[in-house]
Protein backbone atom coordinates (compact mmCIF):
# COMPACT_ATOMS: atom_id res chain seq x y z
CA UNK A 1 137.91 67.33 137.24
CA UNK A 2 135.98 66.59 134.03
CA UNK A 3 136.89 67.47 130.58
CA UNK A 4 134.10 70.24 130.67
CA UNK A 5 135.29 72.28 133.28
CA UNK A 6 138.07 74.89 131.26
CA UNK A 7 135.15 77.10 129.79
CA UNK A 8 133.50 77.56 133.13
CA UNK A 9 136.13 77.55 135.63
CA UNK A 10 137.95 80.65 133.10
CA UNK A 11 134.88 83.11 134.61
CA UNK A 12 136.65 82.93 137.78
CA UNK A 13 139.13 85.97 136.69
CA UNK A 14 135.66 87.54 135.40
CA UNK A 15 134.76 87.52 138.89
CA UNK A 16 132.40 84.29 139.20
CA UNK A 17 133.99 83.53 142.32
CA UNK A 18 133.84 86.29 143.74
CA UNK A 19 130.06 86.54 143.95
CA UNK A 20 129.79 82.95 145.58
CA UNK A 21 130.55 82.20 148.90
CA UNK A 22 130.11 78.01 148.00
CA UNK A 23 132.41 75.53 150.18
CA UNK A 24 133.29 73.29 147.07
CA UNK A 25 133.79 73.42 143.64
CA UNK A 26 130.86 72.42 141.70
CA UNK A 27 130.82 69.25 139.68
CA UNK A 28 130.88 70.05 135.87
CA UNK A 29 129.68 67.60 133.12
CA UNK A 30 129.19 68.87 128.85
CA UNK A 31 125.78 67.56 127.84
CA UNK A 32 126.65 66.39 124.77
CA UNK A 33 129.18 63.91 123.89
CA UNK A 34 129.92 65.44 120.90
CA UNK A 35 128.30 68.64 119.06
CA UNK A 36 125.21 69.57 119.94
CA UNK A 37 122.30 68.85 117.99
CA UNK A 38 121.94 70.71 114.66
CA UNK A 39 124.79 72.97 115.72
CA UNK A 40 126.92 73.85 112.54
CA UNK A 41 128.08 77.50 112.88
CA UNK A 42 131.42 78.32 114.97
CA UNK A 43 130.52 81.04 117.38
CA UNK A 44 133.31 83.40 119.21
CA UNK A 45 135.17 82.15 121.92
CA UNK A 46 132.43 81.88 124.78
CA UNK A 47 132.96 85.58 126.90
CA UNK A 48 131.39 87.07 129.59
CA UNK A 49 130.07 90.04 127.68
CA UNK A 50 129.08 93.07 130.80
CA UNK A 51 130.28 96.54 130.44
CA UNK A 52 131.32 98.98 132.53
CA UNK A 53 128.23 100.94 131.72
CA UNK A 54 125.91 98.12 132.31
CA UNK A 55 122.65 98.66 134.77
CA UNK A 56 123.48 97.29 138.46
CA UNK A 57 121.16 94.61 139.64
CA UNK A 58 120.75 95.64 143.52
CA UNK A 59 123.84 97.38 143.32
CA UNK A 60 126.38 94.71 142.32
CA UNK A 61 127.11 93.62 138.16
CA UNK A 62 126.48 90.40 136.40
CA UNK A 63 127.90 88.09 134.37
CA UNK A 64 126.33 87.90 130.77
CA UNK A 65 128.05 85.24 129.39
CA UNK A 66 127.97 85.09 125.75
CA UNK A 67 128.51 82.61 122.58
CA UNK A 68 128.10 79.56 124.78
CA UNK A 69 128.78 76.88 122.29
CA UNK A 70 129.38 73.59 124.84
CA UNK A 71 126.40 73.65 127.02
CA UNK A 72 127.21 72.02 130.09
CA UNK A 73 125.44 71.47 133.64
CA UNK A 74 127.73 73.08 136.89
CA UNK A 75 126.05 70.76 140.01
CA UNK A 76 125.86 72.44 143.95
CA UNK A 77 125.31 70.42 146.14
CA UNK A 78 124.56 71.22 150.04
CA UNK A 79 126.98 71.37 152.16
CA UNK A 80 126.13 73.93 155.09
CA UNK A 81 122.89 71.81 155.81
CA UNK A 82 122.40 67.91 155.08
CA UNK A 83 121.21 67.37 151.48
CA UNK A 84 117.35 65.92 151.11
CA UNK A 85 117.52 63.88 147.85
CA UNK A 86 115.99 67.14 146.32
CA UNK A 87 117.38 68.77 142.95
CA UNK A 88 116.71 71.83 140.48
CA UNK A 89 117.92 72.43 137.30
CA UNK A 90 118.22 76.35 136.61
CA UNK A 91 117.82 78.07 133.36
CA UNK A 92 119.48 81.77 134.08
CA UNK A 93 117.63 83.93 131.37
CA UNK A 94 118.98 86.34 128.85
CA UNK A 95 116.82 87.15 126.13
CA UNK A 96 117.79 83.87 124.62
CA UNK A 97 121.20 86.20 123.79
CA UNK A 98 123.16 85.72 126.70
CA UNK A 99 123.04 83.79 130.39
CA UNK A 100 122.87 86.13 133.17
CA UNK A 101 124.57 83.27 134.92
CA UNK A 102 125.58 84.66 138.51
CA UNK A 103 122.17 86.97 138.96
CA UNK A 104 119.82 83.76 137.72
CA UNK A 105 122.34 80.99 137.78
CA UNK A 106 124.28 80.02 140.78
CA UNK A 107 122.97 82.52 142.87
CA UNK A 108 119.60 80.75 142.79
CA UNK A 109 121.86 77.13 143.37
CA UNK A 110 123.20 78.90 146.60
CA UNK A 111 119.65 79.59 148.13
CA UNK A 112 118.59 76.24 147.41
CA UNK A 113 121.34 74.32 148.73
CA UNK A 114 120.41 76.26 151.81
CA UNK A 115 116.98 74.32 151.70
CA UNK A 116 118.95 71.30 151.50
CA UNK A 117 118.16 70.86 147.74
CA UNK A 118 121.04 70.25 144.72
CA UNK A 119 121.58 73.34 142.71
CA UNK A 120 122.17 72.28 138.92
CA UNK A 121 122.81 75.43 136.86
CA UNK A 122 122.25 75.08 133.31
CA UNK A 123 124.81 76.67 130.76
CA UNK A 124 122.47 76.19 127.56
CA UNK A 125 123.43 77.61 124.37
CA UNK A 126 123.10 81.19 123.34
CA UNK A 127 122.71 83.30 121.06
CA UNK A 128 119.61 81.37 119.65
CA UNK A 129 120.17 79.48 116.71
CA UNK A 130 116.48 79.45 115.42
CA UNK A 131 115.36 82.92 114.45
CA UNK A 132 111.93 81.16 114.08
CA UNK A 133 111.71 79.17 117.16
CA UNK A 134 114.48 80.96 119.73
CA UNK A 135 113.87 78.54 121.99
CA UNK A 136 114.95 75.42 120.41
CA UNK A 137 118.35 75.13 121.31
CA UNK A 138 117.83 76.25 124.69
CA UNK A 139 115.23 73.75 125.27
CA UNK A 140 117.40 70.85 123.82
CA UNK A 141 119.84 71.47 126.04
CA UNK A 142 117.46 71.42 129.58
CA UNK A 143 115.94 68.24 128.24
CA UNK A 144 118.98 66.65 127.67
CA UNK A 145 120.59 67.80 131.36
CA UNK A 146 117.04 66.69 133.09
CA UNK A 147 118.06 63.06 131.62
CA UNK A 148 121.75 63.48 132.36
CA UNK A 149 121.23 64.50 136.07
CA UNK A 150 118.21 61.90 136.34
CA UNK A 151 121.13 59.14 135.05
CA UNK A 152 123.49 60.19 137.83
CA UNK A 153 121.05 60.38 140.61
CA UNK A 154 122.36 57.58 142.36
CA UNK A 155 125.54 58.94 142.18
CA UNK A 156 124.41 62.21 143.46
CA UNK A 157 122.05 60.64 146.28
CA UNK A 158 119.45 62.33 144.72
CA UNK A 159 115.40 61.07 144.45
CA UNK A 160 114.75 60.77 140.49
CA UNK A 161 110.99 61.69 141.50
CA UNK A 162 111.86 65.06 142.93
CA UNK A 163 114.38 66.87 140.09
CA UNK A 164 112.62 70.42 139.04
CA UNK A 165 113.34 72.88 136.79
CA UNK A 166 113.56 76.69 137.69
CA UNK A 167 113.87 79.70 134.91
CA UNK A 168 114.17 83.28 134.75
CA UNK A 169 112.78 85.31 131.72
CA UNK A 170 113.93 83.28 128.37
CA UNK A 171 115.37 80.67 130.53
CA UNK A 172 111.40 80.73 132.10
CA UNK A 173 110.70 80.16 128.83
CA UNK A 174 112.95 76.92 128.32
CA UNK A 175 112.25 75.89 132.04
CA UNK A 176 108.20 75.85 131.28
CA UNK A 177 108.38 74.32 127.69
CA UNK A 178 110.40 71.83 129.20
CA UNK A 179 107.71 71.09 131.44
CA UNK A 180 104.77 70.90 128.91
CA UNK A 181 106.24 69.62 125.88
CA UNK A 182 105.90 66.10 126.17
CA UNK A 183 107.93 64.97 123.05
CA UNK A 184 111.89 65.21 123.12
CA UNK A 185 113.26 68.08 120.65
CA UNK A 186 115.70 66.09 119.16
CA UNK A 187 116.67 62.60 118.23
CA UNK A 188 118.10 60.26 121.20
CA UNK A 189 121.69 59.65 120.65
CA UNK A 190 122.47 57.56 123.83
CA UNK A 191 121.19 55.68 127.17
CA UNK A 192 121.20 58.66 128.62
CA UNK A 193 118.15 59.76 126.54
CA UNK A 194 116.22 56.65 127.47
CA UNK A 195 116.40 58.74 130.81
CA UNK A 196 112.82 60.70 131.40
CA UNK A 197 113.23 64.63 130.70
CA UNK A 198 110.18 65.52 132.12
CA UNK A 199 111.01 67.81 135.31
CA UNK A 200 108.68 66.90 138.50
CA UNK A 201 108.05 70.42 139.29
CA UNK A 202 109.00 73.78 137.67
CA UNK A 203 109.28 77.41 139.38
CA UNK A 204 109.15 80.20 136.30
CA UNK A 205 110.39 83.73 137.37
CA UNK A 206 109.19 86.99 134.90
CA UNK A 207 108.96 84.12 132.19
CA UNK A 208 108.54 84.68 128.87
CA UNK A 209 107.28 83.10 125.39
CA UNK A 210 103.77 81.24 126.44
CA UNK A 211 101.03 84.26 124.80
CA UNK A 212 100.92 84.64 121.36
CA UNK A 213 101.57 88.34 121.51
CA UNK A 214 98.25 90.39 121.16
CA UNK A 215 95.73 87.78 120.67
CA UNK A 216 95.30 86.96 124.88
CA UNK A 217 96.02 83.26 124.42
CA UNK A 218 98.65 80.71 124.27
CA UNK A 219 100.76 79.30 121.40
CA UNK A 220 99.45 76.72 120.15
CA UNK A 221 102.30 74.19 121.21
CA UNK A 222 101.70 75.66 125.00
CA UNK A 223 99.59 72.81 126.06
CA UNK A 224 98.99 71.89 129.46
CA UNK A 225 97.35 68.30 130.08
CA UNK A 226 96.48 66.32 133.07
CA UNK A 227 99.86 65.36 133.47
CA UNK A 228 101.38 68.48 133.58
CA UNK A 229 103.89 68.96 136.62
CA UNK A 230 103.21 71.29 139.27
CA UNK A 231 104.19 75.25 138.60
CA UNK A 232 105.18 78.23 140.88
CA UNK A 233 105.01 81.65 139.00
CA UNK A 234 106.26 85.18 139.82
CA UNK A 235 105.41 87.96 137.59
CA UNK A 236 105.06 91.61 138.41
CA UNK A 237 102.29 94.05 136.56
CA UNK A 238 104.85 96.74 135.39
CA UNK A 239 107.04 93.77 133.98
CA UNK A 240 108.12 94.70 129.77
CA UNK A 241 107.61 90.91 129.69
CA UNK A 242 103.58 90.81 129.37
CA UNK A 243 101.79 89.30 132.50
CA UNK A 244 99.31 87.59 130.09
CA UNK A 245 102.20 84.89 130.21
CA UNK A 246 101.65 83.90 133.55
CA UNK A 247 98.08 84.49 133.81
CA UNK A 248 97.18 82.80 130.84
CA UNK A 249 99.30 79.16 131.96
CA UNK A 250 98.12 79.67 135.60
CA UNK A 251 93.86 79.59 133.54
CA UNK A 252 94.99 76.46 131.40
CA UNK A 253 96.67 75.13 134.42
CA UNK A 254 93.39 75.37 136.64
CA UNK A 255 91.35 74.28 133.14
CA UNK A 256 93.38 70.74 133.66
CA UNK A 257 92.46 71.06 137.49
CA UNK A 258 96.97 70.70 137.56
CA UNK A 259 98.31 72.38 141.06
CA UNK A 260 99.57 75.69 139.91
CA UNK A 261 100.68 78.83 142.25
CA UNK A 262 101.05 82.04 140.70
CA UNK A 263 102.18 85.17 142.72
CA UNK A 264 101.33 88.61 141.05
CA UNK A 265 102.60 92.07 142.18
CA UNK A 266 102.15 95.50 141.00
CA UNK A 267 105.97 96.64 140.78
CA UNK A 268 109.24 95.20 140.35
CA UNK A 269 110.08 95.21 136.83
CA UNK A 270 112.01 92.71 135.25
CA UNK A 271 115.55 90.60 136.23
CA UNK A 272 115.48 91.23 139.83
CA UNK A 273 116.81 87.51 140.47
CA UNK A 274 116.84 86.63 144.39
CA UNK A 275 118.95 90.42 145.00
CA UNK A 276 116.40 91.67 147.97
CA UNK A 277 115.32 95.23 147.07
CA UNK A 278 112.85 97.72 148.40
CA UNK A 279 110.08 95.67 146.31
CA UNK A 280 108.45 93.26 147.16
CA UNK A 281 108.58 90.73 144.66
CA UNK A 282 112.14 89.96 145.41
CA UNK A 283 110.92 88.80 149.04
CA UNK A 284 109.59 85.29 146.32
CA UNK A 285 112.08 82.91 147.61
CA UNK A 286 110.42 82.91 150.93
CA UNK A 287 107.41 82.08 149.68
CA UNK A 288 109.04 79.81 147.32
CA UNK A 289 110.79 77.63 149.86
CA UNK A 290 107.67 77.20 151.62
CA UNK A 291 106.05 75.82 148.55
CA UNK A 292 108.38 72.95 148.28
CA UNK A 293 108.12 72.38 151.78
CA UNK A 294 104.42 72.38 151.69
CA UNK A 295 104.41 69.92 148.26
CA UNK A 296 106.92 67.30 150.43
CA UNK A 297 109.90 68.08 147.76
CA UNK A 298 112.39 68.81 151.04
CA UNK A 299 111.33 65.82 152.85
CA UNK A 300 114.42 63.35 152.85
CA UNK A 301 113.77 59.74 151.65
């Protein structure tokens, strides 16, 4: 096992194993060689942070793991069903103030390596470090693991033209600026930065951070061109989280004539993951499988 491994592998007595029913132990690799860009301040030893008193998702807890100071990538590969060259990198949200790692972390890399595809959860760095632009950090850290897991791809048997990018609330956020911004958030220290960032597909879940709050449009640095990669979005009308962020993406998305699928329903709230409820929207994986199968990303090569 890799260096990087202590830090994760210590959730198991917070119950990360417990909630996973995967056949091997998932590969674990830091992102950084050293200290993470512009990182200075010593955080608390990383914790998952849940209390007793905490809302149930679908009846069962989470893990909100907190002060997350070596980001690091935790790969799933199939091993139930053969693997298809396929991979996504998942960005478990949190408000940019913790991971809900389990609920939108390797939960999600279970359900795809049913689809045959290579789960890559993303441990990116939390609380944010930019009060001005929260998402900094977070999106350093899932451009620098779509290079790393682009640099091991042979290694992993995995098609360099088919590695996506899935996020859940704030880590929607980081998952679609990933996608759009087209300029890498921090100087290259290494080959493995000559390595493209750019994901080949993205799926954002209840994401947040693309309207600039009461003025119906985007931020100005939420630019979508004609080489934007194809998006799947979930969002739900009673959502805290305004549905403007979706809706306005999925217009600028169809402006650029980019292929774009956005699935709107009336309840569900917020954070629902892939837990089925009685609502609908948590039936989106279905229809979210289907997509990828539809687009070719499941096809083995």
């Amino acid at each position: 096992m890799r260096s990087g491994c202590r830090v994760l592998f210590g959730l198991i007595s917070l119950g990360l194993c417990q909630l996973s029913t995967f056949a091997a132990e998932p590969v674990i690799l830091n992102l950084w060689p050293d200290r993470p860009p512009g990182d200075t301040k010593e955080l608390p030893p990383e914790a998952d942070q849940t209390k007793p008193t905490d809302k149930l998702i679908a009846g069962r807890r989470i893990i909100k793991l907190g002060n997350v100071s070596t980001p690091q990538i935790a790969v799933y590969r199939p091993t139930s069903v053969p693997a298809n060259g396929a991979a996504v990198v998942i960005c478990p949200g949190g408000g940019h103030h913790i991971l809900a790692y389990d609920l939108e972390g390797t939960e999600v890399a279970e359900w795809l390596n049913t689809l045959g595809v290579t789960g890559i959860v993303l441990k990116y760095r939390v609380p944010f470090r930019d009060p001005e632009r929260r998402w900094s950090a977070a999106v350093q850290d899932a451009q620098r693991a779509m290079s790393l897991v682009r640099s091991h791809a042979t290694e992993w048997e995995l098609d360099p033209a088919r590695i996506g990018i899935l996020g859940f609330s704030a880590g929607g956020e980081t998952a679609g600026l990933t996608t759009l911004l087209t300029e890498r958030q921090y100087a290259p220290i290494d080959a493995i930065d000559e390595v493209s960032s750019r994901p080949d597909f993205a799926f954002l879940i209840y994401a947040a951070g693309f309207e600039e709050k009461g003025q119906a449009r985007l931020k100005d640095y939420v630019k979508v061109t004609e080489q934007t990669p194809p998006m799947f979005m979930v969002h739900t009308f009673d959502d805290g989280v305004s549905v403007q962020n979706p809706l306005l993406l999925a217009s600028a998305m169809k402006a650029a004539d980019r292929p774009c699928e956005l699935h709107l329903f009336t309840t569900g709230g917020h954070g629902y993951g892939l837990r089925p409820t009685e609502e609908a929207v948590t039936k989106w994986p279905v229809r979210a499988g289907e997509w990828l199968r539809e687009r070719g990303y499941l096809t083995a090569k």
